[in-house]
Protein backbone atom coordinates (compact mmCIF):
# COMPACT_ATOMS: atom_id res chain seq x y z
CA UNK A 1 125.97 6.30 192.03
CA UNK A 2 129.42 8.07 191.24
CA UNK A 3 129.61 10.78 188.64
CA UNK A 4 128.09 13.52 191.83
CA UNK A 5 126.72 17.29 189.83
CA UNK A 6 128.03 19.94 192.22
CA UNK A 7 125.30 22.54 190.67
CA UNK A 8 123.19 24.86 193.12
CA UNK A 9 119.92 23.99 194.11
CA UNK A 10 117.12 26.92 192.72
CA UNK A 11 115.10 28.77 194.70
CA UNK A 12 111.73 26.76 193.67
CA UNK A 13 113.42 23.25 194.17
CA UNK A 14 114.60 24.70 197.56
CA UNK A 15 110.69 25.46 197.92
CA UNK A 16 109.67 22.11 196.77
CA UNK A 17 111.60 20.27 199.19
CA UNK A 18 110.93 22.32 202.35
CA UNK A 19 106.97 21.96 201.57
CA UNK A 20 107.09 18.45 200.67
CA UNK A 21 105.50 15.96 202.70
CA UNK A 22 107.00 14.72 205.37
CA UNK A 23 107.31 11.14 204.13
CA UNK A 24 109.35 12.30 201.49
CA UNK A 25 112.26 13.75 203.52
CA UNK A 26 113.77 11.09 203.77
CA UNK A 27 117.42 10.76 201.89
CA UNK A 28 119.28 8.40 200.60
CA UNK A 29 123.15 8.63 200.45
CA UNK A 30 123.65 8.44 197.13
CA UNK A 31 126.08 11.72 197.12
CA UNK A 32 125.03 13.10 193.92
CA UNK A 33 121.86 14.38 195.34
CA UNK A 34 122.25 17.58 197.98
CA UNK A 35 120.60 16.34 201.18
CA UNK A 36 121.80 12.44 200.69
CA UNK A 37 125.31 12.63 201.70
CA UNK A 38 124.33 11.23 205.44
CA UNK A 39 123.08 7.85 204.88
CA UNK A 40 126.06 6.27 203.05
CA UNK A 41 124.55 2.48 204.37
CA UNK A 42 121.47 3.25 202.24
CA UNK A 43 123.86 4.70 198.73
CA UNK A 44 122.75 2.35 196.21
CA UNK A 45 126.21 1.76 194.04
CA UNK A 46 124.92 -0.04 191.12
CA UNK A 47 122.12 -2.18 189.79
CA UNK A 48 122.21 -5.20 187.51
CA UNK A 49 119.59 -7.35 185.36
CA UNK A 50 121.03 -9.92 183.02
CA UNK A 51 120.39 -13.53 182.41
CA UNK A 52 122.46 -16.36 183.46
CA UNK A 53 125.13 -17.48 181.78
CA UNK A 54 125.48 -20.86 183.25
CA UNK A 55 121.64 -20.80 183.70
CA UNK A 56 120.15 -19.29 180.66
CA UNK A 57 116.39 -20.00 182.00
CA UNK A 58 116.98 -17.58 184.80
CA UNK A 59 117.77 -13.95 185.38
CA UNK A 60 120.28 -12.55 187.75
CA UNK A 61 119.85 -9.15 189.81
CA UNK A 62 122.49 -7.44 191.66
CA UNK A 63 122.23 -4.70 193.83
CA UNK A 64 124.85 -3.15 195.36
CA UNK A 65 125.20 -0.83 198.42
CA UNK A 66 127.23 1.52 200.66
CA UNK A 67 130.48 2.16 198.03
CA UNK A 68 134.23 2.92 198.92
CA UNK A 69 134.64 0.21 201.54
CA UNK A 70 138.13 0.53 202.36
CA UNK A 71 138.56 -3.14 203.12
CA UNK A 72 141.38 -2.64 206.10
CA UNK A 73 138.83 -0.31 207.70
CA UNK A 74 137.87 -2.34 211.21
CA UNK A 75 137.30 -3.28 214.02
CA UNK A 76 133.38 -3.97 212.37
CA UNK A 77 133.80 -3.59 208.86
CA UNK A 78 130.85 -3.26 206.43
CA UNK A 79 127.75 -4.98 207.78
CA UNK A 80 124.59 -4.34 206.16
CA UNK A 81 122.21 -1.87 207.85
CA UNK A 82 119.40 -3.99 209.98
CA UNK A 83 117.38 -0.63 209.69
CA UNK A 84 117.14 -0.75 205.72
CA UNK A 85 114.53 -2.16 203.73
CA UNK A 86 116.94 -3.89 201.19
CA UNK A 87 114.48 -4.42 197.68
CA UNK A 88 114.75 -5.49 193.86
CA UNK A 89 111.26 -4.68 191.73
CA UNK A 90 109.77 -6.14 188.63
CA UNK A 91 107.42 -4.51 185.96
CA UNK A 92 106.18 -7.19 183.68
CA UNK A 93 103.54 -6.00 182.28
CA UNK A 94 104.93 -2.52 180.81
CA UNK A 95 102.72 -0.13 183.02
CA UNK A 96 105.92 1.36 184.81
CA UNK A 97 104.70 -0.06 188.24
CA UNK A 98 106.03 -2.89 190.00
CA UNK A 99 104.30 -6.41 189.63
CA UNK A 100 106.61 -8.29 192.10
CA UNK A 101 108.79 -7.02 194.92
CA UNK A 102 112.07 -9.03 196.55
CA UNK A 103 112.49 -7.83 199.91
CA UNK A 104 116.22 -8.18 202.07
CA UNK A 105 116.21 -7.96 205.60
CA UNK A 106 119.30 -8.14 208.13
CA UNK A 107 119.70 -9.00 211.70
CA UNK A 108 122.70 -8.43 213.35
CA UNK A 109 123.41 -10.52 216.49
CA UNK A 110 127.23 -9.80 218.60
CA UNK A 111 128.51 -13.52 219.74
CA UNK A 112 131.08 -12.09 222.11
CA UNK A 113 130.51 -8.69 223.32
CA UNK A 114 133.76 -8.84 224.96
CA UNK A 115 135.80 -9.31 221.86
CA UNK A 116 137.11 -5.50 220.86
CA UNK A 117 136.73 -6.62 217.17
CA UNK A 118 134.62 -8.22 214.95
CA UNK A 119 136.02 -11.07 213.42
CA UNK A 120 138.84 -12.76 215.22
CA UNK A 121 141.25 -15.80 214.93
CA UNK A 122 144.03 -17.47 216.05
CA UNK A 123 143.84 -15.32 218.99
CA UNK A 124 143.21 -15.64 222.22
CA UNK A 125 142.70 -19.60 221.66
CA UNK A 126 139.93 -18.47 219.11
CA UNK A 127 140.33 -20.69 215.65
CA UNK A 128 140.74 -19.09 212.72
CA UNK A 129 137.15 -18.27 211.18
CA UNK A 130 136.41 -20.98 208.44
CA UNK A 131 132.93 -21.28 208.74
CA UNK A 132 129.71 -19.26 208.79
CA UNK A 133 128.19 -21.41 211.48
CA UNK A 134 129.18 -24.03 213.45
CA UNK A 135 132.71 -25.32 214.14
CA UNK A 136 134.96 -22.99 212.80
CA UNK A 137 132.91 -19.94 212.95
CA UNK A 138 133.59 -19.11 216.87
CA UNK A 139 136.12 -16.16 215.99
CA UNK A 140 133.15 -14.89 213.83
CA UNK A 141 131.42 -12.35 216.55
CA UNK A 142 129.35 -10.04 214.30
CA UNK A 143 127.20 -12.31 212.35
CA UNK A 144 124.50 -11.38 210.33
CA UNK A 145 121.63 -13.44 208.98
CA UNK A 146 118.75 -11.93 206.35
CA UNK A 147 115.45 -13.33 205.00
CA UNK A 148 114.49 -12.84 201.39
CA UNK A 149 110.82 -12.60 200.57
CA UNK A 150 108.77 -12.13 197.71
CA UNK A 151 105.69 -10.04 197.42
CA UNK A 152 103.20 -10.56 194.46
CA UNK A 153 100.04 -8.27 195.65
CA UNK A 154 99.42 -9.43 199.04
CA UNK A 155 101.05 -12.49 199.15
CA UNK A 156 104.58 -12.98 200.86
CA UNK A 157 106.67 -16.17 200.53
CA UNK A 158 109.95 -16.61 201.82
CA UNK A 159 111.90 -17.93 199.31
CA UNK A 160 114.13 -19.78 201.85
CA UNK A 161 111.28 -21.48 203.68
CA UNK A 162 112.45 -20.99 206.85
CA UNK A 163 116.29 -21.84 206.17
CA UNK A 164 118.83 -19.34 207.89
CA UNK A 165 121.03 -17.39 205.57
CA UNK A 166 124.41 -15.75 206.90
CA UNK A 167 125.99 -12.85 204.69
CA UNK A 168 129.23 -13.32 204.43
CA UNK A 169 131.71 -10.94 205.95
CA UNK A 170 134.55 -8.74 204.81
CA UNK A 171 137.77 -10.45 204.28
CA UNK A 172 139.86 -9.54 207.01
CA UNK A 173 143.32 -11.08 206.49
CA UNK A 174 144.83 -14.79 206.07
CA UNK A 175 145.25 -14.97 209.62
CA UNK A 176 141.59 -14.38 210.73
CA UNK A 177 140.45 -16.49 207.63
CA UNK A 178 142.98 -18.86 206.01
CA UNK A 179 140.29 -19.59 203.41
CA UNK A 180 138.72 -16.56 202.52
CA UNK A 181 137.47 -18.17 198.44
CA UNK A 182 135.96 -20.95 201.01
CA UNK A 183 134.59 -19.40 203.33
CA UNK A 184 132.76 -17.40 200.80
CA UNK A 185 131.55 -20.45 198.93
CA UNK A 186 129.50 -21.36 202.02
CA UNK A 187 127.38 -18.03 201.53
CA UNK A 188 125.91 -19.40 198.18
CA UNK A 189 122.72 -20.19 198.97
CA UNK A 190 120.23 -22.75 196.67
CA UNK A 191 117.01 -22.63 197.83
CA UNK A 192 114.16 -24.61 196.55
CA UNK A 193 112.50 -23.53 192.94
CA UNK A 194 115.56 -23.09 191.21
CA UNK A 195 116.30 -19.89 193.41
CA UNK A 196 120.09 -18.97 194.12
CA UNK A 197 121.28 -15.52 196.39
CA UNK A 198 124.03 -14.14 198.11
CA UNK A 199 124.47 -11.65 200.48
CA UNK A 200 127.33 -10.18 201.38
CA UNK A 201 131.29 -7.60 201.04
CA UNK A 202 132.60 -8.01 197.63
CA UNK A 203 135.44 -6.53 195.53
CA UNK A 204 133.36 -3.32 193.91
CA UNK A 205 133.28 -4.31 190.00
CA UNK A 206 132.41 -0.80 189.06
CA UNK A 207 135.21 1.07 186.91
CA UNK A 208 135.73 4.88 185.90
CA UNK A 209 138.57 7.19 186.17
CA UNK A 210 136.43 9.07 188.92
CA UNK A 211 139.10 11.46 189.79
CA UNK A 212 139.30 12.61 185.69
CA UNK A 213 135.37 12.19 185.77
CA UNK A 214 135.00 14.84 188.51
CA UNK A 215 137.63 17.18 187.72
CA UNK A 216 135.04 19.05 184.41
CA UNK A 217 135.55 15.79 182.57
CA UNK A 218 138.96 16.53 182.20
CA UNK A 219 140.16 12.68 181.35
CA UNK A 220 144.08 11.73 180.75
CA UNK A 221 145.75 12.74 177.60
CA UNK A 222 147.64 9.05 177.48
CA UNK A 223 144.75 7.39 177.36
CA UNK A 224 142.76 9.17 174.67
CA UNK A 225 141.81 12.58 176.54
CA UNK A 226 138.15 11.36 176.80
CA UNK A 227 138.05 10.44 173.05
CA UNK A 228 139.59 6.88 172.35
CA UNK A 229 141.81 5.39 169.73
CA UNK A 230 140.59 2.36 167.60
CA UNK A 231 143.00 0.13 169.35
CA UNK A 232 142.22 1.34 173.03
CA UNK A 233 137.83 0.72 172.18
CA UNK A 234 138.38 -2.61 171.13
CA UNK A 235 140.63 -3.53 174.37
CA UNK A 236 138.50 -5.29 176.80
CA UNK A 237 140.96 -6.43 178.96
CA UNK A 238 143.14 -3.72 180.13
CA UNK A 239 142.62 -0.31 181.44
CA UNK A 240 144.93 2.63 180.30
CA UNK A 241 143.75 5.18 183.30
CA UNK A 242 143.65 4.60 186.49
CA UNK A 243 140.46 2.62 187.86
CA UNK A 244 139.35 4.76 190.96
CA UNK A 245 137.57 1.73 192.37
CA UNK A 246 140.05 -0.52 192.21
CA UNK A 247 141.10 -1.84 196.02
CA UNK A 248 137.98 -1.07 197.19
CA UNK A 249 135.15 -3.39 198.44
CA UNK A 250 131.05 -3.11 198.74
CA UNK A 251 127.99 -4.94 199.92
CA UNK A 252 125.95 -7.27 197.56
CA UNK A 253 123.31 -8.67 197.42
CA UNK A 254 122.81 -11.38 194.28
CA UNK A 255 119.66 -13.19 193.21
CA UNK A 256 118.92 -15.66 191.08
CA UNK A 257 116.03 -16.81 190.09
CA UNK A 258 113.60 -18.75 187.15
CA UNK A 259 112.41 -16.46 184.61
CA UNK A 260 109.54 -18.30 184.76
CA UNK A 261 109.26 -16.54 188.31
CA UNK A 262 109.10 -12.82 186.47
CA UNK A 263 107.20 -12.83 184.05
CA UNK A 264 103.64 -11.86 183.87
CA UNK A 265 102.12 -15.52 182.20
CA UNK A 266 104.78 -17.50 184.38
CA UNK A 267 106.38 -18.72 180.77
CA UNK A 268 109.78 -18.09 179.14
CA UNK A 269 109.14 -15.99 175.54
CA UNK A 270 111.90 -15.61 172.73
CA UNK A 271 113.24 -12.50 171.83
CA UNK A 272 111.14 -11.29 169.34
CA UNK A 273 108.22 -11.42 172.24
CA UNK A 274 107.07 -8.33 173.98
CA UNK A 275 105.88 -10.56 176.83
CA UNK A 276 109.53 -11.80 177.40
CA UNK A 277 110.84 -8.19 178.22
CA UNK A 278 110.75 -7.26 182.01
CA UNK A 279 111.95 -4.03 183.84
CA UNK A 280 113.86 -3.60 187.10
CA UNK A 281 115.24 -1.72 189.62
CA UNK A 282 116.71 -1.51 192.93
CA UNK A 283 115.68 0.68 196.04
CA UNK A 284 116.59 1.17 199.68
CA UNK A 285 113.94 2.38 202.51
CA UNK A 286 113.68 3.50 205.78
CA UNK A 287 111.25 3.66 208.52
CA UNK A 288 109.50 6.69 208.65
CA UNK A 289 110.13 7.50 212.14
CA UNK A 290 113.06 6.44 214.14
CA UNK A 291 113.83 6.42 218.29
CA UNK A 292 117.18 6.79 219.00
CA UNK A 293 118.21 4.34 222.23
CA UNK A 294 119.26 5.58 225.26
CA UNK A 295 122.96 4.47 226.46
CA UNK A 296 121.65 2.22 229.01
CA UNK A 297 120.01 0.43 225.98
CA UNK A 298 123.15 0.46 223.96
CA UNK A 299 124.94 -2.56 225.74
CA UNK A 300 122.58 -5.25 225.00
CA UNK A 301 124.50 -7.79 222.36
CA UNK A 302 121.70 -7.62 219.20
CA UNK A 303 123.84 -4.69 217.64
CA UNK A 304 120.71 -3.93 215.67
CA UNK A 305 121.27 -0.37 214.26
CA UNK A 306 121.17 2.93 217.28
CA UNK A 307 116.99 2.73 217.35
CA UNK A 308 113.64 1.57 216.70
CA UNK A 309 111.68 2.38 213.92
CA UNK A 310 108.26 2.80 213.17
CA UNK A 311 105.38 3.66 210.91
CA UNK A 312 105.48 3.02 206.80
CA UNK A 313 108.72 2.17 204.71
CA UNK A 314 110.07 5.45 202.94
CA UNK A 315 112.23 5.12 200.02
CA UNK A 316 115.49 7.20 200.08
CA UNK A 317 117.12 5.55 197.11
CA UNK A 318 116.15 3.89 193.83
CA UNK A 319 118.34 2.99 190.81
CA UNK A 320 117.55 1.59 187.38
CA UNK A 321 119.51 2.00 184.15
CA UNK A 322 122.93 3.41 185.39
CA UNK A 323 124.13 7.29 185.27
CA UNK A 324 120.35 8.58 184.80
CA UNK A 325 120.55 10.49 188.44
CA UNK A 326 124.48 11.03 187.51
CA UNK A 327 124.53 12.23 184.00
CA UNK A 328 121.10 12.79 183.24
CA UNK A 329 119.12 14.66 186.18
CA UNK A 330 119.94 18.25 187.55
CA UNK A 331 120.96 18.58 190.93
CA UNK A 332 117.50 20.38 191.67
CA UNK A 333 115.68 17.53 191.35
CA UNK A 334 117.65 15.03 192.62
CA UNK A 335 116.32 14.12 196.08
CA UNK A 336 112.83 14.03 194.50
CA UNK A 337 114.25 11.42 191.45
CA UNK A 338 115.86 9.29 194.24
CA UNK A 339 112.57 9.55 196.04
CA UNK A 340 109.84 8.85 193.72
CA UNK A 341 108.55 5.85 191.33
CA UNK A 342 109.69 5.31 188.15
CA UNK A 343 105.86 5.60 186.95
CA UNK A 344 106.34 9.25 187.74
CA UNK A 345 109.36 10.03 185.83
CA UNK A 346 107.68 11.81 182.82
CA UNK A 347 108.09 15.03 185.40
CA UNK A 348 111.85 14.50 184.27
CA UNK A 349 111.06 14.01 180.72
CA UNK A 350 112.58 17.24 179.53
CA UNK A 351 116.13 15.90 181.32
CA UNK A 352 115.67 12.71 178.81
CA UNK A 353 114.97 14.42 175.53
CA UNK A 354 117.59 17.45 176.28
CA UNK A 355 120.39 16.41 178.36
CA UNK A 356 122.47 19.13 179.53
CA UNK A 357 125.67 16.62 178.81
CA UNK A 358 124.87 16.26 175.33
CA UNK A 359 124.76 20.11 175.35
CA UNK A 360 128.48 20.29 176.98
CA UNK A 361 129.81 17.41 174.02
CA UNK A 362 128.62 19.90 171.67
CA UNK A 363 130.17 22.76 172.94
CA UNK A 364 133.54 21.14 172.43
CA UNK A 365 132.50 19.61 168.73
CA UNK A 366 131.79 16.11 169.58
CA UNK A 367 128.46 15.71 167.41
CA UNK A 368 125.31 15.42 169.14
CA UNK A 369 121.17 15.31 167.23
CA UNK A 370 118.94 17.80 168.01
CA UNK A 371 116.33 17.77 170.96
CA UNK A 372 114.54 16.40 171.34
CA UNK A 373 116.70 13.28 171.70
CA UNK A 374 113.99 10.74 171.17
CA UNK A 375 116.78 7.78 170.37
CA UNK A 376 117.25 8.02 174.42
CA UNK A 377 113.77 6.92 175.06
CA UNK A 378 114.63 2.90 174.64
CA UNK A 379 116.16 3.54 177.82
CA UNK A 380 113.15 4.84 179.64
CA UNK A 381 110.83 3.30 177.86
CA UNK A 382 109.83 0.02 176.44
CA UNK A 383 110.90 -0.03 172.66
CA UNK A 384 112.93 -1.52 170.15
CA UNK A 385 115.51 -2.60 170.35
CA UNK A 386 115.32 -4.56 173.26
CA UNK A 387 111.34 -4.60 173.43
CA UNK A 388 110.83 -5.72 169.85
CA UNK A 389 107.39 -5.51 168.41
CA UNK A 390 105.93 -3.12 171.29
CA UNK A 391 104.18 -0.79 169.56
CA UNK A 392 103.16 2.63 170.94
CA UNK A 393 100.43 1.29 173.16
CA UNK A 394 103.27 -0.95 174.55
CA UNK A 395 105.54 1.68 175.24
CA UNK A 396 104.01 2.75 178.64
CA UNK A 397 104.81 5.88 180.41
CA UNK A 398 108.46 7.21 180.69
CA UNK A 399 110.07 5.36 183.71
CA UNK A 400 113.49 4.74 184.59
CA UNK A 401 113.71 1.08 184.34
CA UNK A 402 116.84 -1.60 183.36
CA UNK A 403 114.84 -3.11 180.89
CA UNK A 404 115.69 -6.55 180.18
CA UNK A 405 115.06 -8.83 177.13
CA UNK A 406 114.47 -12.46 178.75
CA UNK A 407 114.63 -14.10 175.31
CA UNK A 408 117.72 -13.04 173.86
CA UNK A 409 120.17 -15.71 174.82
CA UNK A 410 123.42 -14.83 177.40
CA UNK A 411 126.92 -14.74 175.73
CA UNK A 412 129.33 -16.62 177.83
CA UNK A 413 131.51 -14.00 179.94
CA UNK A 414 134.51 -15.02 178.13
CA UNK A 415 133.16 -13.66 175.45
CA UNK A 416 130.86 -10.54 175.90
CA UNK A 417 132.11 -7.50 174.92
CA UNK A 418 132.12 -4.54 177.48
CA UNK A 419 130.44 -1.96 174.95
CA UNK A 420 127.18 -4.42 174.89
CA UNK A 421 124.81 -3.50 172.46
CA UNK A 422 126.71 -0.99 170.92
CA UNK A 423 129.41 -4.02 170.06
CA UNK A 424 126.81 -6.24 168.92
CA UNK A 425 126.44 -8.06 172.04
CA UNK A 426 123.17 -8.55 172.40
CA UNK A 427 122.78 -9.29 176.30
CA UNK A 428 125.02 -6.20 177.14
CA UNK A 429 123.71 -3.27 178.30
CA UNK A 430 121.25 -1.19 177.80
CA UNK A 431 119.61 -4.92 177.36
CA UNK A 432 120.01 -5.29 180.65
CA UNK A 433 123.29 -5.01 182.33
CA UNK A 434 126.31 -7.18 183.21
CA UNK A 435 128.98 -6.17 186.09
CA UNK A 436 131.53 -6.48 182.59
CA UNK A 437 129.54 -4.02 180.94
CA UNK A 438 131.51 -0.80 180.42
CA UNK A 439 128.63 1.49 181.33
CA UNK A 440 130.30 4.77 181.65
CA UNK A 441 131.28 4.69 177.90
CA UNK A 442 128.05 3.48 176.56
CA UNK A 443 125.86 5.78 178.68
CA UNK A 444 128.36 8.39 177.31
CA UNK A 445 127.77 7.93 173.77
CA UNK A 446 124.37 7.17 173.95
CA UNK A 447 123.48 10.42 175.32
CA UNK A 448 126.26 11.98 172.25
CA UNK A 449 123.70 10.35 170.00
CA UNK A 450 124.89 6.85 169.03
CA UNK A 451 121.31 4.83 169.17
CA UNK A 452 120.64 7.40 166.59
CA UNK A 453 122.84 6.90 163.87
CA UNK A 454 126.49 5.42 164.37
CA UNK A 455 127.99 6.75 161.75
CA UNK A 456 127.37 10.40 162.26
CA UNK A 457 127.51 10.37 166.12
CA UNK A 458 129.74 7.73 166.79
CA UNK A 459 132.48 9.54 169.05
CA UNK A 460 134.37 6.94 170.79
CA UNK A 461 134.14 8.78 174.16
CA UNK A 462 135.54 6.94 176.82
CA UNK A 463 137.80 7.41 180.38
CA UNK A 464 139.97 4.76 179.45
CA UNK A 465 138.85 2.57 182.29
CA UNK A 466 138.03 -0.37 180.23
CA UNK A 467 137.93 -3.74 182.61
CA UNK A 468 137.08 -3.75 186.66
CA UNK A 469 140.28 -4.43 189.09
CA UNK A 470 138.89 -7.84 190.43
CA UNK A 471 138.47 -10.49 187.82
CA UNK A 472 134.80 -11.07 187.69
CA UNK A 473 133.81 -14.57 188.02
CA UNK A 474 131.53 -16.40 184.99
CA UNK A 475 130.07 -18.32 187.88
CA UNK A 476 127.64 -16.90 190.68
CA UNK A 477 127.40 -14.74 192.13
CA UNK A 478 129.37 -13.06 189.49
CA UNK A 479 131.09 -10.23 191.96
CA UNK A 480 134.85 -10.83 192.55
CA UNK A 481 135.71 -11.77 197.03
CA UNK A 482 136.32 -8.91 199.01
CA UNK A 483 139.88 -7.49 198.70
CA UNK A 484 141.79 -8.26 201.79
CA UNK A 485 142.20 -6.01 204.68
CA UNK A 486 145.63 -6.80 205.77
CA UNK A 487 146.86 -7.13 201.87
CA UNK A 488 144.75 -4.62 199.56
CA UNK A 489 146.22 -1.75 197.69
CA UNK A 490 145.00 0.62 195.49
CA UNK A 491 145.91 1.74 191.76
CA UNK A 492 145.97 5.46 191.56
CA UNK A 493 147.93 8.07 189.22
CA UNK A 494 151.02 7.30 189.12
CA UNK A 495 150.53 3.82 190.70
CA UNK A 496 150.58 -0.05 189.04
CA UNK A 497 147.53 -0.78 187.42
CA UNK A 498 147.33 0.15 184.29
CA UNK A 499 149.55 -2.35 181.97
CA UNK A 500 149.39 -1.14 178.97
CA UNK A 501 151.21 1.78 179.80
CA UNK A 502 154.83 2.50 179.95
CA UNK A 503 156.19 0.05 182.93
CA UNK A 504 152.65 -1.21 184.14
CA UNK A 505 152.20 2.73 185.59
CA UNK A 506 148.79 4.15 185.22
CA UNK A 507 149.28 7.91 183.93
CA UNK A 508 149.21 10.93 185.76
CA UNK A 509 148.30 13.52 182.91
């Protein structure tokens, strides 16, 4: 995601990855890893699991892609990448291995080559863009459509039998689309079997103080200095640093569907049921082999990606509880993390139980426990608290998974608290997580020790950053529309956006 180690790679990682096979040299953009940094399309942002609020029988997975979308940045904007295998996994039966797969794939098509941008209205006796197809959608050149399909062993069903889905495009400026909020509405999909998705740019609902975050944690003095007051923790409505993200837009893709659809009997279970508890993640592939097009080939009107691929899918990116690769995994073995299933993670194990973070919030007296830190394995594996009753059999192999409790009931978003768990919320993160959910903090002061013992390790470490920039919605898809190209700004040091502080101004120092 965003919190990118700049350490060295070793000598034997070097090694590792220069002998590795070849399938596995494949990167994804996710920045914090050395060799990713070219594949931004394929940078998985952030990954979500929670159950629905206004559907309390279903579950909800987000995953976003391709961050810091500047949304004035045409003529094309953000589409999604045809060449990218676009995928959310299940484990539901605790063995660290996927049981179901949901597969996203794009197609691009160019409606009029001749146009010089995009999207286009009230130009050129083009309408404004109000639709996604049909009347109203002429000024809407680069269109994309996707399939969603899900793979349980060797059957494949498309979920929207057969119904075309548009993703919904960046929002470009009241004059292109007078209706943005309407436009978007169309790209809510309900498919049959209580199935709901989305594709398409949103306002990013990630939140940190990034440029604090980066510089050696070195977070603003008015708003705690990294360590904050009573009255600043229990705000969950205002920020008091600067949000880095705010202004800026990503790609989404939302699904909803029956929990009834995940699970590993095909029945709901309350909370206090092992069988109710799934695990998920996120991951982005890429063809194994790719032929770049020759410029005579380059003016056909498809706009499908600069090649053809071929051979097997290989996985460049995977994410499942937030900040592991970030805060948890040294830069060495980065690429291989990214890489790899979570069913192979105990190769990381000794990043889990000794966190080099937890060794840096010691070094400056915040209290941490002793490694090894086994209060950190509810996060990589499946145990209380939010896999009740699984005993050790249950617990299956270490795996970095967003394990999700399908029987503990969803608090209405009005409601939820962004510390989650840690504020007695019990469908906050790490039970799952919400786009609300304030994971920089908790992930923070988790690995500081507080699933250990609140009292003695209960540092309130925090950037700050306590609410995202776009009000979420408590409706799907649950990501905020697209800031607008012609009319975005962003809140920066110095800059509105934090209003708390004196005159709205979000601090420099």
């Amino acid at each position: 995601m965003r919190l990118k180690a700049k350490l060295g790679l070793s000598s034997l990682a070097m090694i590792a990855m220069l002998t590795a096979p070849a399938n596995r040299l494949y990167a994804a953009s996710h920045r914090e890893a050395p060799i990713t940094a070219l594949d931004h399309k394929a940078d998985i942002t952030d990954w979500f699991t929670f159950v629905s609020p206004e559907h309390p029988d279903r579950v909800v997975m987000i995953l976003n892609v391709d961050p810091f979308l500047e949304p004035s940045n045409g003529p094309n904007y953000f589409p999604f990448d045809p060449n990218i295998l676009y995928e959310m996994k299940v484990d539901n039966n605790r063995d660290g291995i996927e049981d179901l797969t949901f597969q996203f794939r794009f197609n691009t098509e160019i409606r009029a080559p001749g146009v010089f941008t995009g999207f286009v209205g009230s130009l050129l006796k083009i309408p404004p863009i109000t639709a996604l197809d049909g009347p109203g959608s002429e000024g809407f050149s680069l269109r994309q459509n996707y399939t969603v399909t899900m793979n349980v062993g060797s059957r494949k069903v498309d979920l929207a039998y057969g119904q075309k889905l548009y993703a919904v495009p960046s929002n470009v400026g009241p004059r292109t689309m007078p209706d943005y909020n309407a436009l978007r509405a169309q790209g809510v999909y309900e498919l049959p079997n209580g199935v709901r998705v989305f594709a398409g740019t949103v306002a990013d609902p990630f939140f940190i103080d990034l440029g604090a975050a980066f510089d050696s944690l070195n977070f603003r003095m008015a708003a705690g200095g990294g360590v904050l007051t009573p009255a600043v923790d229990a705000d969950d409505a205002h920020n008091y640093a600067p949000n880095t993200l705010a202004g800026f837009n990503v790609n989404s893709i939302v699904l909803e569907l029956p929990i009834t659809m995940l699970t590993s009997d095909g029945k709901t279970h309350p909370a206090n049921d092992k069988n109710g508890v799934i695990g998920t993640y996120g991951t982005t592939s890429r063809l194994k082999v790719t032929v770049l097009r020759t410029p005579q080939d380059s003016g056909n009107a498809n706009g499908n990606g600069n090649g053809n691929g071929q051979g097997e899918w290989a996985q460049v990116q995977r994410m499942g509880n937030p900040l592991i690769n970030e805060l948890i995994i040294g830069t060495g073995s980065k690429d291989r993390f990214s890489m790899d299933d979570p069913v192979n993670d105990s190769q990381f194990a000794n990043f889990f139980l000794n966190p080099l973070l937890a060794q840096i919030f010691a070094s400056i007296n915040i209290p941490v426990p002793p490694a090894p830190r086994l209060d950190l394995l509810p996060l990589v594996q499946y145990t209380g608290p939010i896999c009740p009753f699984c005993n050790e059999g249950d617990a299956g192999p270490i795996a970095d998974l967003l394990r999700l409790n399908t029987g503990v009931p969803p608090t209405p978003f009005q409601s939820a608290k962004r510390l989650g768990l840690l504020a007695s919320d019990a469908s906050g993160f790490p039970n799952g997580r919400r786009p609300l959910d304030d994971v920089v903090d908790i992930a923070a002061r988790a690995v500081a020790g507080i699933l250990k013992n609140s009292a003695t390790y209960g540092t309130r470490i925090g950037d700050g950053v306590n609410t995202s920039s776009a009000p979420l919605p408590a409706t799907f898809p649950y990501v905020a529309p697209a800031y607008s190209g012609r009319d975005s700004a962003h809140a920066g040091p110095g800059q509105l956006g934090c209003t708390p502080q004196p005159q709205g101004i979000c601090p420099v120092n």
